[in-house]
Protein backbone atom coordinates (compact mmCIF):
# COMPACT_ATOMS: atom_id res chain seq x y z
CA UNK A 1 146.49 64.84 23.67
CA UNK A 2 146.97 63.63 20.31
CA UNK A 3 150.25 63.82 18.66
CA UNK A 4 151.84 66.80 16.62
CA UNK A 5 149.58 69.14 19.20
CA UNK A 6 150.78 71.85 21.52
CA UNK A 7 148.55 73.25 24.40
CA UNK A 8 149.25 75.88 26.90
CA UNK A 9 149.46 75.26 30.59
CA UNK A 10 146.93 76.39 32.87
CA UNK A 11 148.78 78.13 35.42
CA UNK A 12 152.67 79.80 35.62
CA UNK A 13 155.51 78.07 36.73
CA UNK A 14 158.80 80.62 38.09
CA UNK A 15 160.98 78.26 36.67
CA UNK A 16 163.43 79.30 34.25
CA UNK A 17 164.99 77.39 31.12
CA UNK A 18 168.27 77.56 33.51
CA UNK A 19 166.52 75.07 36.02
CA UNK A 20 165.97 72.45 33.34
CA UNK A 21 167.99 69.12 33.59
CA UNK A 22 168.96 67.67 30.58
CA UNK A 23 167.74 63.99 29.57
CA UNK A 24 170.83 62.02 28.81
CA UNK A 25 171.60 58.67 28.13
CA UNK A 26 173.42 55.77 29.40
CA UNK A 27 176.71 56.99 30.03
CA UNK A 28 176.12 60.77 29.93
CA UNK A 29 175.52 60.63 26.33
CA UNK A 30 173.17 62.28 24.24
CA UNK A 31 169.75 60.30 23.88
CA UNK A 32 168.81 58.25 21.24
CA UNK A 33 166.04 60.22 19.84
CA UNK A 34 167.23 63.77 19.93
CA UNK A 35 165.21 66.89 19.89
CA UNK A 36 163.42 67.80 16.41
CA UNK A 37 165.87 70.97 15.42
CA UNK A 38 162.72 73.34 13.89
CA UNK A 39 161.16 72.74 17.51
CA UNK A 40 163.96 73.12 19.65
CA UNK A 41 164.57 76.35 17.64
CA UNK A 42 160.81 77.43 19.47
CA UNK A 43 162.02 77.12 22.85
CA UNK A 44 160.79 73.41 22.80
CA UNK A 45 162.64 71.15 25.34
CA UNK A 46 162.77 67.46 24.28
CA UNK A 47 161.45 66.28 27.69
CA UNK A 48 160.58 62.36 27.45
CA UNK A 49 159.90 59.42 25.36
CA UNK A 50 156.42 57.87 26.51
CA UNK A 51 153.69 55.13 25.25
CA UNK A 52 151.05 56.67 23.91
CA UNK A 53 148.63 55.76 27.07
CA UNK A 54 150.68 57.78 29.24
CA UNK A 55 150.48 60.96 27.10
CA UNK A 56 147.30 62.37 29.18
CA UNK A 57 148.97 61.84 32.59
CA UNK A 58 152.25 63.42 31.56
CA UNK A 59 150.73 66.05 29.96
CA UNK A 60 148.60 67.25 32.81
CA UNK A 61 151.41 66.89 35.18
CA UNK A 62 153.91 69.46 32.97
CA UNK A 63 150.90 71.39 32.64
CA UNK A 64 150.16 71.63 36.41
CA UNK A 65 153.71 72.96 36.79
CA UNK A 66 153.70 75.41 34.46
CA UNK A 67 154.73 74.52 31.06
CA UNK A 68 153.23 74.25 27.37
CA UNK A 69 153.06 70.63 26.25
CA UNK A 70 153.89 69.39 22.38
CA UNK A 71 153.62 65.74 21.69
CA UNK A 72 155.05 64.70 18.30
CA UNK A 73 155.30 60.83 16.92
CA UNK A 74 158.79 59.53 16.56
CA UNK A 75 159.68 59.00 13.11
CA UNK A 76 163.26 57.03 11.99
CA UNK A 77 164.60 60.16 11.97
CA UNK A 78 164.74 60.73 15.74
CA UNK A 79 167.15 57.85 15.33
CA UNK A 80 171.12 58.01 15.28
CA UNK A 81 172.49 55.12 13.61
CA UNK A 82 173.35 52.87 16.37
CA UNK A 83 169.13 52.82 16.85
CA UNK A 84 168.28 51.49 13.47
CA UNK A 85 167.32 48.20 14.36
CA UNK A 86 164.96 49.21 17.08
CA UNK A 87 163.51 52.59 15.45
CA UNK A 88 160.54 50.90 13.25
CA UNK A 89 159.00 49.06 16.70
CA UNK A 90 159.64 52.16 18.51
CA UNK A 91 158.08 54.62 15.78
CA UNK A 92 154.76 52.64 15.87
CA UNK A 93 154.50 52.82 19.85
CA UNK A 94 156.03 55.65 21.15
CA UNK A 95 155.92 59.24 21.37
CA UNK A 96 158.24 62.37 21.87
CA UNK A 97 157.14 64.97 24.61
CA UNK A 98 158.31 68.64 24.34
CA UNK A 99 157.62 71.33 27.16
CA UNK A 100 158.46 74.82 27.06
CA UNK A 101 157.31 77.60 29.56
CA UNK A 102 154.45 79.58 29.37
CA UNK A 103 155.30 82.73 28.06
């Protein structure tokens, strides 16, 4: 699945947004690349940051369980302040994976 592209899952999931667990970072603390706000607004749940080569597996898996899939690149501005340094390697290797349920 190529980044910046959404697909619907194959089959329905009873899980609710309720059952979701939150993806946190060391500490408790919010995660270093947080959600983009215009997707979250969607429904979109900032799930995981992944290398690209992964992006098929994951995807099928949240698919298989119910849930629309959205991959987006990172860009520096996924980055709070304290990620500056790393953000430029990061941007050119990873990717952000949203999920929301099938509606």
């Amino acid at each position: 699945m190529r980044p910046g592209s959404s697909r619907k899952a194959r089959t329905h999931s009873a899980m609710s947004t309720d059952d979701l667990l939150p993806i946190l970072g060391e500490g408790g603390q919010s995660p270093s690349a947080p959600g983009d706000p215009a997707l979250l607004a969607q429904g979109w749940v900032r799930r995981t940051m992944a290398e690209p080569a992964r992006v098929d597996e994951l995807t099928e898996l949240y698919e298989s369980t119910g849930f629309e899939v959205h991959v987006q690149q990172l860009s520096k501005e996924n980055f709070g302040p304290n990620c500056e340094g790393c953000a430029e390697s990061a941007c050119s290797t990873y990717v952000l994976i949203y999920t929301r349920i099938q509606s």
